[in-house]
N, C-alpha and C. Protein backbone atom coordinates (compact mmCIF):
# COMPACT_ATOMS: atom_id res chain seq x y z
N UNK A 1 34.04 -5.59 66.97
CA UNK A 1 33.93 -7.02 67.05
C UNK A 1 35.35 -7.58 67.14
N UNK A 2 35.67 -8.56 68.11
CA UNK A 2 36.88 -8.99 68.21
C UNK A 2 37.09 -9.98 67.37
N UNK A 3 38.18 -10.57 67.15
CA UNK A 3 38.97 -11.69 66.00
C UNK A 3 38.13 -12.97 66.13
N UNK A 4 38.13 -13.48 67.64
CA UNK A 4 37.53 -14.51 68.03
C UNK A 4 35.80 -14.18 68.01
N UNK A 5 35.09 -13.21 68.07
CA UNK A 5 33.80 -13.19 67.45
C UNK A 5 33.53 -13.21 66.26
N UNK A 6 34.19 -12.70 65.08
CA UNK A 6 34.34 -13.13 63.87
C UNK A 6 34.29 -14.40 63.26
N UNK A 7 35.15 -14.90 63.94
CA UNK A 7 35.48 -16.50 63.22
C UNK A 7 34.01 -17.29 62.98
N UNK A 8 33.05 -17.41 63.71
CA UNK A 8 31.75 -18.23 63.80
C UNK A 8 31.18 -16.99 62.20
N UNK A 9 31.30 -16.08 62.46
CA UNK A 9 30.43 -15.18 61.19
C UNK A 9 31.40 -15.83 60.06
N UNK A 10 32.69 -15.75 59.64
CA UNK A 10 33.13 -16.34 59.03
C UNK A 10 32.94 -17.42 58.16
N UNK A 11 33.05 -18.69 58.97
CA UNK A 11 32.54 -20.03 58.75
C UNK A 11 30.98 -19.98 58.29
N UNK A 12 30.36 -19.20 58.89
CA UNK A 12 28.97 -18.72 58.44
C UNK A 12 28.45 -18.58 56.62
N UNK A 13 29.24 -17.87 56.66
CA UNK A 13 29.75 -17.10 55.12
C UNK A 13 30.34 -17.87 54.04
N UNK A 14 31.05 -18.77 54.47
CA UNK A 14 31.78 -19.57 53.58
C UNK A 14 30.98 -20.28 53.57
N UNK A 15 30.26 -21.41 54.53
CA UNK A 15 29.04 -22.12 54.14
C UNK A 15 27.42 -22.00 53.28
N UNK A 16 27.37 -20.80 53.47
CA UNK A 16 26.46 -20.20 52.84
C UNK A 16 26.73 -19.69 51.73
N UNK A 17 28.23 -19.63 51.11
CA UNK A 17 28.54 -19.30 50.29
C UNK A 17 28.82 -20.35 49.10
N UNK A 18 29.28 -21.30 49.78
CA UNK A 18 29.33 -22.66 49.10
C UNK A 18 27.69 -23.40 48.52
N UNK A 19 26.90 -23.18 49.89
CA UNK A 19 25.86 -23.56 49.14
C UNK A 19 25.23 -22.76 48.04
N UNK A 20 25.48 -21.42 47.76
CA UNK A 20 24.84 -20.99 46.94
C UNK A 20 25.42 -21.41 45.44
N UNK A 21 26.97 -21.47 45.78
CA UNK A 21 27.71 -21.88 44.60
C UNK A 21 27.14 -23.45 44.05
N UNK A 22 26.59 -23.90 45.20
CA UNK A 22 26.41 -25.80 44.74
C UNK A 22 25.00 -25.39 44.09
N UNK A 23 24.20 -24.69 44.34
CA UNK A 23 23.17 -24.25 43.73
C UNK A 23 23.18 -24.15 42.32
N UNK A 24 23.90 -22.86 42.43
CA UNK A 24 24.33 -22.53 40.90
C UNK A 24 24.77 -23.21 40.06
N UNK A 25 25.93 -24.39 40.44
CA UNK A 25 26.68 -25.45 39.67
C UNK A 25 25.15 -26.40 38.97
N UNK A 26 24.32 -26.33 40.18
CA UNK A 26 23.06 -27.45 39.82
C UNK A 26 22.65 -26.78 38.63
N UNK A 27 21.97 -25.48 38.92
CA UNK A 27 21.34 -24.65 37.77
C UNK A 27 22.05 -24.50 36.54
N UNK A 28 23.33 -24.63 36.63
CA UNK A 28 24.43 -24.53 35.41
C UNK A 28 24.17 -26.08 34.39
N UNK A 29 24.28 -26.89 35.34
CA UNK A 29 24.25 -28.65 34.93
C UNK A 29 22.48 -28.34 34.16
N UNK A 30 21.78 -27.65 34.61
CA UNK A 30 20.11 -28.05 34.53
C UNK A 30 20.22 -27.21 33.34
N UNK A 31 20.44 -26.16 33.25
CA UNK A 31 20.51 -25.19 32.53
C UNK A 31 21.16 -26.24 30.72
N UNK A 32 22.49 -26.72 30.77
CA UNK A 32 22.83 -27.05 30.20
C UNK A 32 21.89 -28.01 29.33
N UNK A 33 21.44 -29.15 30.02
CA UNK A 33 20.26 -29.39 29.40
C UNK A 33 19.22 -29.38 29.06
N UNK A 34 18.49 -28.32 29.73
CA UNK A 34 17.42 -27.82 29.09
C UNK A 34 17.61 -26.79 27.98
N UNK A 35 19.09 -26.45 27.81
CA UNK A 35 19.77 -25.81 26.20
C UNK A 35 19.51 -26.58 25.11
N UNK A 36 20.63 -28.26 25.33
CA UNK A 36 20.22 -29.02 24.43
C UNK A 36 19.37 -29.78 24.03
N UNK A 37 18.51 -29.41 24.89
CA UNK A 37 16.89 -30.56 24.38
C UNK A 37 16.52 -28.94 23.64
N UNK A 38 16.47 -27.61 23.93
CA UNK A 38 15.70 -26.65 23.23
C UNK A 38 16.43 -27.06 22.00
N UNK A 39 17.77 -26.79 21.49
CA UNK A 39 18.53 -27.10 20.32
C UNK A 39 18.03 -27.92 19.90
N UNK A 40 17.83 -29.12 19.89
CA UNK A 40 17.38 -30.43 19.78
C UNK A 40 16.15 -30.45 18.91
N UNK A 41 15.06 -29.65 19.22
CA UNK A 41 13.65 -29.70 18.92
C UNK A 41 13.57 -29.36 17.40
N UNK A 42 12.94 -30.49 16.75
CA UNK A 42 12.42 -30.56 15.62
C UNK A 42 11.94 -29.12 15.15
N UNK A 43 11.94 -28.60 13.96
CA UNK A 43 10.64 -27.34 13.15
C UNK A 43 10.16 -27.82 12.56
N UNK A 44 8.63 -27.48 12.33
CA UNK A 44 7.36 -27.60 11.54
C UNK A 44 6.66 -26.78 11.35
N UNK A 45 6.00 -26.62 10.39
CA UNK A 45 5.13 -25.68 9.90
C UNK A 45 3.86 -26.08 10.35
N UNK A 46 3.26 -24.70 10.69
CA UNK A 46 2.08 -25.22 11.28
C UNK A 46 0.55 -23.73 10.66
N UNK A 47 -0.35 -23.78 10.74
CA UNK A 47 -1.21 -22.76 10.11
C UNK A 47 -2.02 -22.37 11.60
N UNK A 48 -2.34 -21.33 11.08
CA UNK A 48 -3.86 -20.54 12.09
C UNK A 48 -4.46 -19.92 11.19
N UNK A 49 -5.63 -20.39 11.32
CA UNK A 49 -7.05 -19.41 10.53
C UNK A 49 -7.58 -18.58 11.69
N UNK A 50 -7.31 -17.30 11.32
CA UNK A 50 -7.64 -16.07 12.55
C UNK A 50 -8.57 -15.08 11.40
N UNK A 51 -9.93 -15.49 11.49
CA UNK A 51 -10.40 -14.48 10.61
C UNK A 51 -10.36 -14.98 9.34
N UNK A 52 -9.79 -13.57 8.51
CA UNK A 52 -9.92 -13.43 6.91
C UNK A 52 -8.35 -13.72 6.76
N UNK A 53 -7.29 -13.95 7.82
CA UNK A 53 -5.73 -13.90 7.45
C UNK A 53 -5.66 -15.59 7.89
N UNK A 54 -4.31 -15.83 6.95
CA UNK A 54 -4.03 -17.01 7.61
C UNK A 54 -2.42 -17.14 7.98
N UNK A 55 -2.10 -17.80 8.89
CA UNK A 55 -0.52 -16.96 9.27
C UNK A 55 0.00 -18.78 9.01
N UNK A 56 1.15 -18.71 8.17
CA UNK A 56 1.91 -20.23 8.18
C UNK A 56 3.46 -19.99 9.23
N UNK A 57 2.97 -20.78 10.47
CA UNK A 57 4.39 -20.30 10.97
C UNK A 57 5.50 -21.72 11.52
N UNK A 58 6.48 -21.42 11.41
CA UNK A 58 7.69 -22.41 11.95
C UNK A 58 7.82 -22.12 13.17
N UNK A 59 7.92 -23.61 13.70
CA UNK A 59 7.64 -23.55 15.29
C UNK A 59 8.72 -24.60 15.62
N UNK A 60 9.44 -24.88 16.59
CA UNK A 60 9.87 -26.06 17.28
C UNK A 60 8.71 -26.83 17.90
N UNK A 61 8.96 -28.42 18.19
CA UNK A 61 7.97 -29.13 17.86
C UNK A 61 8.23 -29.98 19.67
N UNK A 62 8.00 -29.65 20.41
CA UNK A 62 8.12 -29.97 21.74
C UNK A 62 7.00 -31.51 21.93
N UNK A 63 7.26 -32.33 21.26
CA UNK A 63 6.51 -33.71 20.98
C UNK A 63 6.88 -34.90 21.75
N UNK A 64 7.84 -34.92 22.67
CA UNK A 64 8.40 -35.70 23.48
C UNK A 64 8.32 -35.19 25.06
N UNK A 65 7.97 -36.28 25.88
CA UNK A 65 8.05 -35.54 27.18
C UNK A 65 9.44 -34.96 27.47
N UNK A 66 10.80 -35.41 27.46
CA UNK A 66 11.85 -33.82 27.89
C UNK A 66 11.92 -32.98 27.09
N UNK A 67 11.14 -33.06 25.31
CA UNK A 67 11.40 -31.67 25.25
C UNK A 67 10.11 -30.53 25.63
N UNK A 68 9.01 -31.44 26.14
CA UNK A 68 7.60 -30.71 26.98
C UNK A 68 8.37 -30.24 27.79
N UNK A 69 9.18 -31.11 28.95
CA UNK A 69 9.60 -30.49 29.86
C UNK A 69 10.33 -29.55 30.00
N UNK A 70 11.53 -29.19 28.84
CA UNK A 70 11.98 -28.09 28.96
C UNK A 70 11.49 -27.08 28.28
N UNK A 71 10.94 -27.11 27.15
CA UNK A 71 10.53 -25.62 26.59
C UNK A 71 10.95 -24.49 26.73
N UNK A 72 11.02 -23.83 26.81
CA UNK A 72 11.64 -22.51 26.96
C UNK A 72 12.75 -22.25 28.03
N UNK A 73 12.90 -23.64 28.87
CA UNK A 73 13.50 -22.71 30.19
C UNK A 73 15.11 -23.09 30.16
N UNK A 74 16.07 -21.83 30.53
CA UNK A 74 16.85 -21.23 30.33
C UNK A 74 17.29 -20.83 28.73
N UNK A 75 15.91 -20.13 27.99
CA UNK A 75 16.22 -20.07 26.91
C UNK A 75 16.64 -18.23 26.78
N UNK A 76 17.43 -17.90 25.73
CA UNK A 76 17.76 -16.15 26.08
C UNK A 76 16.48 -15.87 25.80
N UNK A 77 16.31 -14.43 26.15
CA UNK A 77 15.33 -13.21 25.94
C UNK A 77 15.06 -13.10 24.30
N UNK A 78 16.19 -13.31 23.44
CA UNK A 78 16.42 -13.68 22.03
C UNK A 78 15.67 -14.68 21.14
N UNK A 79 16.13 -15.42 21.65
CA UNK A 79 14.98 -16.94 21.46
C UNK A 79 13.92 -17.07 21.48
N UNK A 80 13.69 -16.68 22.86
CA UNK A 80 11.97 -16.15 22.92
C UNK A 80 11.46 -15.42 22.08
N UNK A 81 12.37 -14.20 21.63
CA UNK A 81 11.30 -13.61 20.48
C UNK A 81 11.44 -14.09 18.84
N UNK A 82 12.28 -14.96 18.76
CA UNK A 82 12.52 -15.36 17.54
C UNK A 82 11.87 -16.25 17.44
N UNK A 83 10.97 -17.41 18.27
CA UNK A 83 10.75 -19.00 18.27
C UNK A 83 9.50 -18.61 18.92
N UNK A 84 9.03 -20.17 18.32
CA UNK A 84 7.43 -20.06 18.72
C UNK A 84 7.67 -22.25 19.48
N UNK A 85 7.04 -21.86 20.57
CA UNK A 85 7.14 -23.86 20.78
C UNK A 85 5.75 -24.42 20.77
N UNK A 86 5.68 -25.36 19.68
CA UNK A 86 4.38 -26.53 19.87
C UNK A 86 4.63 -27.26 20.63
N UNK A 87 3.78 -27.57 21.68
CA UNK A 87 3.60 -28.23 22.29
C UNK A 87 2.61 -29.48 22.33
N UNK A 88 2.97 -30.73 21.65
CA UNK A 88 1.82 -31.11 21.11
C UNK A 88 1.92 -33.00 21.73
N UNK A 89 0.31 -32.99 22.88
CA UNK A 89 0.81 -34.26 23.71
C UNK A 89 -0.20 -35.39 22.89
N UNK A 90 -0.53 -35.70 21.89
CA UNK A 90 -1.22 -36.84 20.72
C UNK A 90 -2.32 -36.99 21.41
N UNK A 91 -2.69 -36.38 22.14
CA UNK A 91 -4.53 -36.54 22.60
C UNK A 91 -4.59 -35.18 23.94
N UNK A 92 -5.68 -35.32 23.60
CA UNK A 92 -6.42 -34.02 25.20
C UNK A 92 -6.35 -34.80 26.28
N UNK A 93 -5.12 -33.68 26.78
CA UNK A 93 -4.92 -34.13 28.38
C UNK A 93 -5.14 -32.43 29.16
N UNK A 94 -5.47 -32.43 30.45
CA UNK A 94 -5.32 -31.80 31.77
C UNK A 94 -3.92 -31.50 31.82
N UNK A 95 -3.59 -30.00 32.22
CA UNK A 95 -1.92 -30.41 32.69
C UNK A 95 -1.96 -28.55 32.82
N UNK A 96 -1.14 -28.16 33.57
CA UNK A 96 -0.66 -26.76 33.58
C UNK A 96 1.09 -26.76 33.30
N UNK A 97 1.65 -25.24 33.25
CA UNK A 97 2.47 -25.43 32.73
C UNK A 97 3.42 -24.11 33.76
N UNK A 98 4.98 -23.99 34.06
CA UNK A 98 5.18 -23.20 34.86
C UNK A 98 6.16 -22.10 34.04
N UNK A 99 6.80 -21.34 34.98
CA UNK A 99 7.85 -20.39 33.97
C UNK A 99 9.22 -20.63 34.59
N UNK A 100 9.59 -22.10 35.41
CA UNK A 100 11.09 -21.74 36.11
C UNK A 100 11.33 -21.58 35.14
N UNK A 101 12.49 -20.87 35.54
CA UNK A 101 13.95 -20.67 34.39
C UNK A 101 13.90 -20.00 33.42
N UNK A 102 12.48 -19.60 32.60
CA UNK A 102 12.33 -18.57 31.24
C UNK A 102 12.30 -17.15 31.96
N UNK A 103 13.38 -16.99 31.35
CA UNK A 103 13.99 -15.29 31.43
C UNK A 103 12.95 -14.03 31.38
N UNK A 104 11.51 -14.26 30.30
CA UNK A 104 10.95 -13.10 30.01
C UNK A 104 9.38 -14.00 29.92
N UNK A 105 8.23 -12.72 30.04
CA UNK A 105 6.93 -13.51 30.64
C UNK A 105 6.49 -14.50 28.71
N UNK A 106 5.76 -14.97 28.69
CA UNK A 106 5.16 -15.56 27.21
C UNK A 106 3.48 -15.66 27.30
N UNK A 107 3.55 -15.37 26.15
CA UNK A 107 2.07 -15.80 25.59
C UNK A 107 1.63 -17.20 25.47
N UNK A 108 1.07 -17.93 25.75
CA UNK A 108 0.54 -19.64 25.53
C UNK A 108 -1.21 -19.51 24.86
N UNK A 109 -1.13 -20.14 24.05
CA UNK A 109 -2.18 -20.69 23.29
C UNK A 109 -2.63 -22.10 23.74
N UNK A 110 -4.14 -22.66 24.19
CA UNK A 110 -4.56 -23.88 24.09
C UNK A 110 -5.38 -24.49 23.19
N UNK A 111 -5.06 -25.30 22.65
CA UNK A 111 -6.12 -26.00 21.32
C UNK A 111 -6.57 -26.90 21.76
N UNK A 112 -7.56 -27.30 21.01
CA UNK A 112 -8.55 -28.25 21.24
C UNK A 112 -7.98 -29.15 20.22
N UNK A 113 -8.58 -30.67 19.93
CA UNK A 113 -7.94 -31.21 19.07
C UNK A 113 -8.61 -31.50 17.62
N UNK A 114 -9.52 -30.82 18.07
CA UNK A 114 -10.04 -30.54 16.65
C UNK A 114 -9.38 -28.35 16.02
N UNK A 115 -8.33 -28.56 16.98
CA UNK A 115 -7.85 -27.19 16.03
C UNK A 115 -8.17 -26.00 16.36
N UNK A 116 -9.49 -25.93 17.58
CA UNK A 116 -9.59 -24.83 17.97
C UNK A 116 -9.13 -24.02 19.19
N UNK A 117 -8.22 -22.75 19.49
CA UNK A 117 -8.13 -22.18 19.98
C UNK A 117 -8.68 -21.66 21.25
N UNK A 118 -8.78 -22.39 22.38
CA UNK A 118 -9.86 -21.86 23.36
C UNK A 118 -9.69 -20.95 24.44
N UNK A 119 -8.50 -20.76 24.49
CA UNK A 119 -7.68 -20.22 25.76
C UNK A 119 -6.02 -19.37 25.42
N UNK A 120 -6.04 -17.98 25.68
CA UNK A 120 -4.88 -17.47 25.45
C UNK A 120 -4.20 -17.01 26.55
N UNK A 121 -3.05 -17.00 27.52
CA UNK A 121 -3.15 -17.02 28.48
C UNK A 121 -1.94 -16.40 28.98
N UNK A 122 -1.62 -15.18 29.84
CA UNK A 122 -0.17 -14.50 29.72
C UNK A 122 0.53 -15.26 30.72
N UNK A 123 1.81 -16.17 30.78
CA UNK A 123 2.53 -16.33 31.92
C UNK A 123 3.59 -15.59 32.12
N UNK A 124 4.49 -15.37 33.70
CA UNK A 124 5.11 -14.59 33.87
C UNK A 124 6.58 -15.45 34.78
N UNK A 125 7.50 -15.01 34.58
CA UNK A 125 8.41 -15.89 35.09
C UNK A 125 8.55 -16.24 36.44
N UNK A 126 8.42 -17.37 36.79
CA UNK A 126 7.95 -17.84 38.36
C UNK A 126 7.09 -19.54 38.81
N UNK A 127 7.28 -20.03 39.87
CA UNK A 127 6.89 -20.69 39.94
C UNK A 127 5.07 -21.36 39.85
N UNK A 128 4.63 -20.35 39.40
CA UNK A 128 3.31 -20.42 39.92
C UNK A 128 2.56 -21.20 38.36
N UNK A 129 1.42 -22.16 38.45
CA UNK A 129 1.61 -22.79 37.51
C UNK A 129 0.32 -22.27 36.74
N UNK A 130 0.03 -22.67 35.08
CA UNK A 130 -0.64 -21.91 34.11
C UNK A 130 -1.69 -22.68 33.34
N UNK A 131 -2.97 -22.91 33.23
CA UNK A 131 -3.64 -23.83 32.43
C UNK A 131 -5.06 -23.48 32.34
N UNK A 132 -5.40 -23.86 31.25
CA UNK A 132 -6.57 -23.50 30.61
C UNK A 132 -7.98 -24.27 31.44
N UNK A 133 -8.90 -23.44 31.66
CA UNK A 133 -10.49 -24.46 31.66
C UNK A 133 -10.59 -25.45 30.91
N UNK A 134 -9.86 -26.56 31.46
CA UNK A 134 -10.30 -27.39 30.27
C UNK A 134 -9.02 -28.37 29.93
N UNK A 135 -9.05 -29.61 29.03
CA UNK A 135 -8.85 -30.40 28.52
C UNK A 135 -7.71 -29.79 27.12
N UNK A 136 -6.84 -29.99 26.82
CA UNK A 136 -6.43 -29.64 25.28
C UNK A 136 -5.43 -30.43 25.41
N UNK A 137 -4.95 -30.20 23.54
CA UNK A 137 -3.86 -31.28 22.96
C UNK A 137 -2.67 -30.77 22.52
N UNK A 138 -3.03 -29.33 22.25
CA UNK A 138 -1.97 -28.79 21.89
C UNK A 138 -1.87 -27.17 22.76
N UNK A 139 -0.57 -26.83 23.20
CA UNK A 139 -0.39 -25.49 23.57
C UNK A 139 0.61 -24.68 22.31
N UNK A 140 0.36 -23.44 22.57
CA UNK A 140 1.65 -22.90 21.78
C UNK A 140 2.35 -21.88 22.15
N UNK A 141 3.35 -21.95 22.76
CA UNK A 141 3.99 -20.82 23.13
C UNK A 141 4.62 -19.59 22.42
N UNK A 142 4.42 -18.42 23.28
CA UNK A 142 5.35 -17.36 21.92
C UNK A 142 5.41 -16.36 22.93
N UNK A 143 6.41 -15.03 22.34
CA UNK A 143 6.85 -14.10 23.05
C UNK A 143 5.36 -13.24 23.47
N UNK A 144 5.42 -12.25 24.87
CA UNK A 144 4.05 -12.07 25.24
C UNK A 144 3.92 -10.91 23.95
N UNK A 145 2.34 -10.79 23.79
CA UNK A 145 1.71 -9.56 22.43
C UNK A 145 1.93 -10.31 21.41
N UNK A 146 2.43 -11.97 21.23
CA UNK A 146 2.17 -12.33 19.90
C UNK A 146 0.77 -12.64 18.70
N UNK A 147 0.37 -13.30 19.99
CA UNK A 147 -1.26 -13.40 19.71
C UNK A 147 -2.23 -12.28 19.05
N UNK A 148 -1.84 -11.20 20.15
CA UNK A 148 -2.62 -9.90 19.68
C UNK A 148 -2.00 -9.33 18.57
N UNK A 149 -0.49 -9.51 18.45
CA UNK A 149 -0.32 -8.54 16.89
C UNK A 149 -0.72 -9.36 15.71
N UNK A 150 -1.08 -10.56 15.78
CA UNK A 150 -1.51 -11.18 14.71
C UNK A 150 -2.71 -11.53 14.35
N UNK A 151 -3.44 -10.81 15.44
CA UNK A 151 -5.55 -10.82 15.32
C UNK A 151 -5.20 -12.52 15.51
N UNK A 152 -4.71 -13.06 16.72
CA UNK A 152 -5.14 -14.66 16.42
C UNK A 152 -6.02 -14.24 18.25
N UNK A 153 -7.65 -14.83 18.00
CA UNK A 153 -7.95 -14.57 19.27
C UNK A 153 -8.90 -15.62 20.03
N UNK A 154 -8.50 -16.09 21.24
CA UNK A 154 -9.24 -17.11 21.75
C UNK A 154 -10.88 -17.46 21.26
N UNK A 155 -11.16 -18.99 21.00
CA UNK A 155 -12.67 -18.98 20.43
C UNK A 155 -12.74 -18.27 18.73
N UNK A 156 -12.18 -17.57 18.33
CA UNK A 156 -11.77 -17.28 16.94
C UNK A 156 -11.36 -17.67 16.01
N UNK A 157 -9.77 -17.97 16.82
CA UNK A 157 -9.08 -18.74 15.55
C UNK A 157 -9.35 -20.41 15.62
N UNK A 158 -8.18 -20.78 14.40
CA UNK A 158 -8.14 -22.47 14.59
C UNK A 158 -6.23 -23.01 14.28
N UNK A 159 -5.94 -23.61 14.52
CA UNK A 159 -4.84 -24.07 13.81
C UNK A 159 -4.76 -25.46 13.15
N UNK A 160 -4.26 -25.70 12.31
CA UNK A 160 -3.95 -26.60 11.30
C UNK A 160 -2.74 -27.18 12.25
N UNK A 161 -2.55 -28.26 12.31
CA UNK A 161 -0.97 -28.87 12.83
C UNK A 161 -0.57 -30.00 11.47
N UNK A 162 0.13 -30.41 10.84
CA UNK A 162 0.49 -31.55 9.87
C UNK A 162 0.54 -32.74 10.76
N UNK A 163 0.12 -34.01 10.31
CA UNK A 163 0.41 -35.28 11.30
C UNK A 163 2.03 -35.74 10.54
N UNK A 164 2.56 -35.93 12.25
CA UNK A 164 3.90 -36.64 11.79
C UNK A 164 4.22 -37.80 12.44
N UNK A 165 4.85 -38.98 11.81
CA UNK A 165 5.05 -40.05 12.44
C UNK A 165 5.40 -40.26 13.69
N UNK A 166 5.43 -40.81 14.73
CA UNK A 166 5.78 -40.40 15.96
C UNK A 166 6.49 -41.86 16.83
């Protein structure tokens, strides 16, 4: 390839290279705040009656639409297994839910608002979006196999949530 056929591949490269960088800068900026709204999120204790056990667990409290909106995403692989997110919208709504940006697949729980459990549901990281048959008020997110190591199982269990001022 001669000097002067190069040059067009060149310019090629650098443009395409730039845009990927303006990309990334975006994802860096997006990233950043969907860090500090995760930081951000309230803990609460919350219960599940699964059976004969009852599990009391601390959750971040995803009760505002940006911190619905970010939830998990760009959260580490770490986080995910340490944190559990309520997701909790003050009445039964319709809505699915996606995986940009979360690093590793999760487990989601849907409640009803009377507390019951109707839907357990594996998502995987990607655009493709996630939601239950149905109407609910609360979701709960957690690392995937949480559900199952704790016998909590769709139609089974229930959860307790505390009411908080809002």
């Amino acid at each position: 390839m001669t000097a002067r056929a190069a040059a067009p591949i060149a310019v090629l490269l650098v443009f395409l290279t730039s845009l990927a960088g303006g990309a990334s800068a975006q994802r860096g900026a997006e990233c950043t705040r969907w860090r500090e709204i995760f930081a951000g999120m309230p803990t609460r204790t919350i219960t599940i009656d699964a059976g004969a056990k009852t599990h009391a667990l601390r959750v971040k409290s995803a009760d505002t639409p940006p911190r619905q909106a970010g939830g998990f995403q760009c959260a580490t692989p770490e986080e995910i297994q340490q944190h559990l997110i309520l997701f909790d919208f003050g009445h039964e709504i319709t809505s699915q839910f996606h995986m940009n940006n979360v690093p590793a697949p999760l487990d989601i729980a849907f409640v009803k608002q009377d507390g019951r459990i109707f839907s357990i549901l594996r998502m995987d990281p990607g655009p493709r979006l996630y939601g239950p048959m149905g109407a609910f008020r609360y979701a709960l997110e957690a690392r995937v196999g949480f559900f199952e190591s704790q016998g909590i199982r769709q139609g089974e269990a229930r959860m307790t949530v505390p009411e908080v001022a809002r």
